[in-house]
Protein backbone atom coordinates (compact mmCIF):
# COMPACT_ATOMS: atom_id res chain seq x y z
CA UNK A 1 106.60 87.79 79.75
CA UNK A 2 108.91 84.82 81.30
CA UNK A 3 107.77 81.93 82.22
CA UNK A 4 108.41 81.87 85.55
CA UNK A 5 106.70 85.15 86.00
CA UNK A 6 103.63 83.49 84.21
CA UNK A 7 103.73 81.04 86.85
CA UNK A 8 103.90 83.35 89.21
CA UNK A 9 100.58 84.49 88.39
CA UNK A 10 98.98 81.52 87.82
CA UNK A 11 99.61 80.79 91.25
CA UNK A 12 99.06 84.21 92.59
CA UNK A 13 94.97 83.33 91.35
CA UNK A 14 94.96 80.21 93.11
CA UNK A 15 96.63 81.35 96.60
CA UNK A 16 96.33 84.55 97.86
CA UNK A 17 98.47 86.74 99.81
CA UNK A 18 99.11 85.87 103.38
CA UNK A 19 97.87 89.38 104.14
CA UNK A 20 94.71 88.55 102.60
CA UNK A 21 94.29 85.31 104.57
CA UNK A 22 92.70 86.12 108.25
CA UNK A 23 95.18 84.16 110.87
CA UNK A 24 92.29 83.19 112.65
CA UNK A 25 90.40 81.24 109.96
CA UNK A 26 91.41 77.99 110.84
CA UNK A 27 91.41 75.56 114.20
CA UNK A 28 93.67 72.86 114.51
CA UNK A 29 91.61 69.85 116.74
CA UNK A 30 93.15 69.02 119.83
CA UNK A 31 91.40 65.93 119.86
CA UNK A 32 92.25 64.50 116.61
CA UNK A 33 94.89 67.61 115.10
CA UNK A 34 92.38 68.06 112.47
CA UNK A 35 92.16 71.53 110.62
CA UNK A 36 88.77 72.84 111.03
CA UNK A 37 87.03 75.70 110.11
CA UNK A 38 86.47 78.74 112.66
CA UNK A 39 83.03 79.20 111.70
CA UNK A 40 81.94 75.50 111.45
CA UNK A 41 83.48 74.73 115.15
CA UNK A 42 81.58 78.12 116.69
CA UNK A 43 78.22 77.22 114.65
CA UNK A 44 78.79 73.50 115.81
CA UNK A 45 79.25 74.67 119.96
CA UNK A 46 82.81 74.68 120.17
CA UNK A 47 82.94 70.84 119.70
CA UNK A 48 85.13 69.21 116.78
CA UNK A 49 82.79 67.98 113.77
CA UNK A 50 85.09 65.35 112.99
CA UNK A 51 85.82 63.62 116.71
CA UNK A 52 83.29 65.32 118.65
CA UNK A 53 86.28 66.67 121.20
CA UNK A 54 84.64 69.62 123.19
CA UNK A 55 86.96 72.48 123.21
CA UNK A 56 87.54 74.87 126.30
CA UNK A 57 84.93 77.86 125.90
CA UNK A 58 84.45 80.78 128.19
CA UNK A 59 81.94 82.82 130.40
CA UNK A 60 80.04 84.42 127.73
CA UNK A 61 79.98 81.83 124.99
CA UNK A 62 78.44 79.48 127.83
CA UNK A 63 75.86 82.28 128.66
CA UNK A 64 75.44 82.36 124.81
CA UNK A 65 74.68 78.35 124.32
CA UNK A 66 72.74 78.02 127.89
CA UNK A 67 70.25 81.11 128.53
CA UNK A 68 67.10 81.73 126.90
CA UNK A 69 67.53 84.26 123.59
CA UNK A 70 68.09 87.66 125.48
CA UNK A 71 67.43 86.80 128.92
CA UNK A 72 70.50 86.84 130.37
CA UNK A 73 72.76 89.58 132.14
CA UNK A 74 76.16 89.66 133.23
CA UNK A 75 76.94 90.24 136.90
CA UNK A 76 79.95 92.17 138.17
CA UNK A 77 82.20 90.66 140.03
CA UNK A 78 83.59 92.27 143.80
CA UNK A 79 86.58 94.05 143.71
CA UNK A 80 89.60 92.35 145.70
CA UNK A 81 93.29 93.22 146.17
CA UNK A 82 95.42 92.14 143.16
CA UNK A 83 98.50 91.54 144.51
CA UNK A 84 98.43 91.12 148.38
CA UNK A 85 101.28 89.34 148.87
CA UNK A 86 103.66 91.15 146.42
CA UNK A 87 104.68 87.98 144.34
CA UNK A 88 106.79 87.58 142.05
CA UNK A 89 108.33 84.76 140.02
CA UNK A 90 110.24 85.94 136.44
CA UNK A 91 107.69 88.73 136.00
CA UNK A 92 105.90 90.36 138.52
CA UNK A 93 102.33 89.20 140.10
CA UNK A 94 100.35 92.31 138.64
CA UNK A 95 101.90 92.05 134.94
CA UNK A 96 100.52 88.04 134.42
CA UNK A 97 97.36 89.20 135.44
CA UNK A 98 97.41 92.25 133.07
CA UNK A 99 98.58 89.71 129.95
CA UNK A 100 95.61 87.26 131.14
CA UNK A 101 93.15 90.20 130.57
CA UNK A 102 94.17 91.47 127.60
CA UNK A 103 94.37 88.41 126.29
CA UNK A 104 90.81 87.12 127.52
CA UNK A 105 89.35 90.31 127.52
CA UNK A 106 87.76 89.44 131.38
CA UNK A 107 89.01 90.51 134.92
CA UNK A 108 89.47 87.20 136.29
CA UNK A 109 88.86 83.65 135.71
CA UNK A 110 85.40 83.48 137.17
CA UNK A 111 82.38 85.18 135.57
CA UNK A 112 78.33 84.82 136.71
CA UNK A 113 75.16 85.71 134.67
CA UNK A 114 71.56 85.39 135.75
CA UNK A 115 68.92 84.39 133.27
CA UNK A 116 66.61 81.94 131.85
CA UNK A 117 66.81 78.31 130.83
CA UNK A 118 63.89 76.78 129.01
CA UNK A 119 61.95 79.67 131.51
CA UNK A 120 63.66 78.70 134.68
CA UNK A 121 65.56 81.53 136.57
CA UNK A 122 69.16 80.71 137.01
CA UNK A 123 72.62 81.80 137.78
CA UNK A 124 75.54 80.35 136.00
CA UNK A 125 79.25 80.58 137.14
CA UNK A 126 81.69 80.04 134.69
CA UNK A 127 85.55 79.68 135.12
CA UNK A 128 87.60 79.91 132.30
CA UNK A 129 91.06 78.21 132.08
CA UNK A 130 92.61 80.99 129.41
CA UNK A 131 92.90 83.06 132.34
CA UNK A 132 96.11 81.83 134.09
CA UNK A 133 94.69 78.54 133.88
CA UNK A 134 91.35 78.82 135.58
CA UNK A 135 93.14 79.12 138.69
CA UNK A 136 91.66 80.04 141.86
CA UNK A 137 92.46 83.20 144.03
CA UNK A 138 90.64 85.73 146.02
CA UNK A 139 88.95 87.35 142.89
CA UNK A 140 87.28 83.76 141.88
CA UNK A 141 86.68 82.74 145.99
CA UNK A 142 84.27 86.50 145.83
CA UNK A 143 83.00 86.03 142.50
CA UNK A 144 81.72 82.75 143.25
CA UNK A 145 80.11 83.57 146.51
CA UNK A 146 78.33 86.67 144.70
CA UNK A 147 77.07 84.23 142.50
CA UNK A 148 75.70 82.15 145.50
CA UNK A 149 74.06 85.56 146.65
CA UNK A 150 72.80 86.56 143.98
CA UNK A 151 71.30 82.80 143.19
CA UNK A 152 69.49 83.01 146.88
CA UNK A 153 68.18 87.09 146.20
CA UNK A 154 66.10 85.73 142.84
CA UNK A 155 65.28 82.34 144.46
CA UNK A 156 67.21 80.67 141.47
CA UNK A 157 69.92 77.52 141.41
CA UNK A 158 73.48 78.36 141.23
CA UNK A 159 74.75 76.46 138.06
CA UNK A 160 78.71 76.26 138.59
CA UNK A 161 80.79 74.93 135.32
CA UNK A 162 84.31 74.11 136.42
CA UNK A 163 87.42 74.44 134.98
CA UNK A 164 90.96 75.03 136.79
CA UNK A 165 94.24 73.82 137.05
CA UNK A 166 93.79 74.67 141.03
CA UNK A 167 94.61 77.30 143.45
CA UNK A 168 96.71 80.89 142.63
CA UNK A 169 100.22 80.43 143.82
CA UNK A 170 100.75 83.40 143.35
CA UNK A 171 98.03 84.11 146.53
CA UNK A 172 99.85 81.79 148.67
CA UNK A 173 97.06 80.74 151.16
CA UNK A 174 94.82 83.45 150.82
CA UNK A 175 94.05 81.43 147.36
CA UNK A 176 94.37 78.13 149.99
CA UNK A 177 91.14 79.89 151.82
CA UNK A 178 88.75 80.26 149.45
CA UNK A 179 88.12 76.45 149.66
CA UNK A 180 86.12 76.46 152.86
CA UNK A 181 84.90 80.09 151.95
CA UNK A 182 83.47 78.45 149.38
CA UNK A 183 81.99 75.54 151.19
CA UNK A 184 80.25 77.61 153.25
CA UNK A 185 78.43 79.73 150.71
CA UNK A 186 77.18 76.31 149.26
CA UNK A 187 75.47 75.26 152.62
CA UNK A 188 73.96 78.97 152.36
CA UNK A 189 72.59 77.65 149.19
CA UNK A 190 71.21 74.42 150.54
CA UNK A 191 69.73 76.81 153.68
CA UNK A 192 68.21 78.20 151.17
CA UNK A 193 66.01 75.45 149.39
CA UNK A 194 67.97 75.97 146.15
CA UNK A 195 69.82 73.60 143.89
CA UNK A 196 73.52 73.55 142.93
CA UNK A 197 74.07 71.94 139.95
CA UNK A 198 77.92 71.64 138.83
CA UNK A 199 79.38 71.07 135.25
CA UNK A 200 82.72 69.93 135.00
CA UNK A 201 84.74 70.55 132.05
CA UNK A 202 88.62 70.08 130.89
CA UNK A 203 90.41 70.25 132.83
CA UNK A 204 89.18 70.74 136.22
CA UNK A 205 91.38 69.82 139.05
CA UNK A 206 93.84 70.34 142.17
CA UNK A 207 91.86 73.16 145.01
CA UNK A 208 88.91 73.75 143.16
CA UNK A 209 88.42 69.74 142.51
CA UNK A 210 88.37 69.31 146.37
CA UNK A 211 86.05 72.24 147.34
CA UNK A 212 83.02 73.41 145.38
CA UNK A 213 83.95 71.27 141.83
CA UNK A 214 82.31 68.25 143.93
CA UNK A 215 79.73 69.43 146.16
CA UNK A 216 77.18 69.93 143.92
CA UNK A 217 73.54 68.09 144.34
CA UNK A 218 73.78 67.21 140.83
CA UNK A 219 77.78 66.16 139.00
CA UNK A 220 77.44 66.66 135.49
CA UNK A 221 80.79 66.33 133.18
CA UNK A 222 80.83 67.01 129.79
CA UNK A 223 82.69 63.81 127.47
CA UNK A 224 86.53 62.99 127.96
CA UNK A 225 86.82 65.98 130.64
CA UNK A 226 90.10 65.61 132.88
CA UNK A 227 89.10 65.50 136.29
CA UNK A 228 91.70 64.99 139.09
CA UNK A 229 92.91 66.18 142.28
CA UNK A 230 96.32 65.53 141.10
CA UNK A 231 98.33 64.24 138.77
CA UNK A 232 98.49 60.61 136.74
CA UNK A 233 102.22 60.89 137.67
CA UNK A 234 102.04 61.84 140.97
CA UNK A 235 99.76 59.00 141.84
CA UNK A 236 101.91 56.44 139.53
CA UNK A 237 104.71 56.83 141.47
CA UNK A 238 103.31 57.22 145.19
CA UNK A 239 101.19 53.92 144.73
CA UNK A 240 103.93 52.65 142.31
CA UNK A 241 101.40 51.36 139.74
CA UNK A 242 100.45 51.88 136.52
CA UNK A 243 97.05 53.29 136.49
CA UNK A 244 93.93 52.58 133.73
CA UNK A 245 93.84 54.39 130.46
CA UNK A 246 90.99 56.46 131.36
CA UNK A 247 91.33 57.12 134.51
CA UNK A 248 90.51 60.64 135.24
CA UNK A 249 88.40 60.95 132.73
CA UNK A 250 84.64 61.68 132.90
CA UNK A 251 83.34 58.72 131.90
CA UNK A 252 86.00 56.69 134.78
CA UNK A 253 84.75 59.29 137.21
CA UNK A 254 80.53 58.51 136.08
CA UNK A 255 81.33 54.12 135.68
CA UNK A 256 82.78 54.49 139.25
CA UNK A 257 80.09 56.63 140.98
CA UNK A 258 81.36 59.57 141.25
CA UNK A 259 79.16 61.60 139.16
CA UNK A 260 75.61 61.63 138.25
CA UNK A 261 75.89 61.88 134.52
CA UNK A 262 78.34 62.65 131.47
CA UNK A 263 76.08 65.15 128.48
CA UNK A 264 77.48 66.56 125.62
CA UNK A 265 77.74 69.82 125.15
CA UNK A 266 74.73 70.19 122.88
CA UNK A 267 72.36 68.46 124.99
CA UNK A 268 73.17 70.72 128.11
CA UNK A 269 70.56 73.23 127.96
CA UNK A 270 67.53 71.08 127.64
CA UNK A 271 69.30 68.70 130.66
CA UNK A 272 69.72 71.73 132.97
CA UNK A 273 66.14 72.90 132.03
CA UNK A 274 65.26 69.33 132.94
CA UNK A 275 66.90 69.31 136.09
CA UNK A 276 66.25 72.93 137.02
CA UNK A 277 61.90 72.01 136.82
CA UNK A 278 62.71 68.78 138.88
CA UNK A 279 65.24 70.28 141.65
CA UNK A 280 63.16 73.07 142.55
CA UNK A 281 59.53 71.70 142.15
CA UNK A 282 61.12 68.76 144.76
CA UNK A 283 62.45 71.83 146.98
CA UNK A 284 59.37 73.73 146.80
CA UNK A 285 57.23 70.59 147.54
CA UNK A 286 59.79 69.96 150.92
């Protein structure tokens, strides 16, 4: 036996085949570009053990952290038209929204469960940005108004975590609508005695920023979130100044007033139980 092939396995021992190696066993940090483990960042909430950066999470990993053990179920969201106005940019409308599903595995970027937290009935909305960038068309202007309905049939608050680049382009201004659609299921809420309680996440900005994203009775944001209406660039060179460091950040938005608090990720279920006992005692008591 040669050397080299001796070598060869020696090293063979100590490093095994790509094949062998999952793809999918390590995360590199986009806070700090870190290498983490899969494993240690799902068992630690999605947030980086080394700089505490939250990651972007989904519907049913939300459900997952937020709902009482087993209490939960999935709604289904209304069927709309996929592709009413025929779009198409280098690939057609119905083919980006048939990659986003197979890659996310969901219909659309907006996904509600009803449930328990800490005992208290609630519905959550979720949007998810892997799913052509959280952005909002008919699909997530219905889905979040079923959410609203279904929050008013079991007397519950309509929890609402946030998370868009802003409206569908592809949807033109059908996309455009759902912002006062939207509006107006959240004063059905407030008819209604019940809370709305929104969570914004990174990033969460453009339409969805200036309808529901900021409505609610309670703004939480979870750390270092973006949050804008538009962009640092846009605003730079309208204004024609150079803008702070962290602006459009959650804690900017919270040391300016315009939320209520910033909690990290794994002190969000015992906050919205918190709030959830204090919002609707208050209602009930009104």
């Amino acid at each position: 036996m040669s050397w080299l092939t001796r070598v060869r396995n020696a090293i063979s021992l100590v490093i095994p085949n790509k094949a062998e190696t999952p793809d999918n066993l390590w995360h590199k940090c986009k806070g700090c570009g870190q290498m983490v483990f899969v494993k240690e960042l799902e068992e630690n909430q999605s947030v980086c053990p080394i700089c505490d950066h939250h990651e972007r999470i989904g519907g049913k990993a939300r459900f997952e952290q937020l709902f009482d053990a087993g209490s939960y179920t999935v709604l289904p969201n209304p069927k709309v038209a996929e592709d009413p106005l025929k779009f198409r940019d280098q690939k057609p409308y119905p083919a980006r929204i048939k990659a986003a599903r197979a890659s996310t595995g969901e219909q659309d970027a907006f996904l509600n469960a009803s449930g328990t937290i800490l005992g208290h009935k609630a519905v959550i909305g979720v949007q998810d940005f892997a799913f052509m960038g959280g952005s909002m068309g008919q699909a997530v202007g219905e889905a979040f108004i079923a959410g609203v309905e279904a929050a008013i049939g079991a007397r519950a608050p309509y929890i609402v975590f946030t998370a868009s680049g802003g409206a569908r382009m592809q949807e033109g201004i059908l996309s455009l609508m759902q912002m006062p659609r939207t509006t107006v299921a959240i004063s059905m809420l407030r008819d209604a005695g019940l809370p709305y309680i929104v969570v914004l996440t990174d990033p969460t900005s453009g339409g969805v920023m200036a309808a529901y994203a900021m409505l609610g009775d309670v703004q939480i944001a979870e750390p270092k979130a973006t949050l804008a209406f538009t962009g640092r660039r846009v605003i730079e060179s309208t204004i024609r100044e150079k803008l702070p460091d962290d602006f459009q950040t959650s804690e900017y938005y919270l040391e300016h007033g315009l939320i209520d608090m910033v909690v990290h990720r794994k002190e969000l279920r015992e906050k919205l139980g918190a709030l959830i006992g204090l919002l609707v005692e208050e209602k009930a008591a009104a």
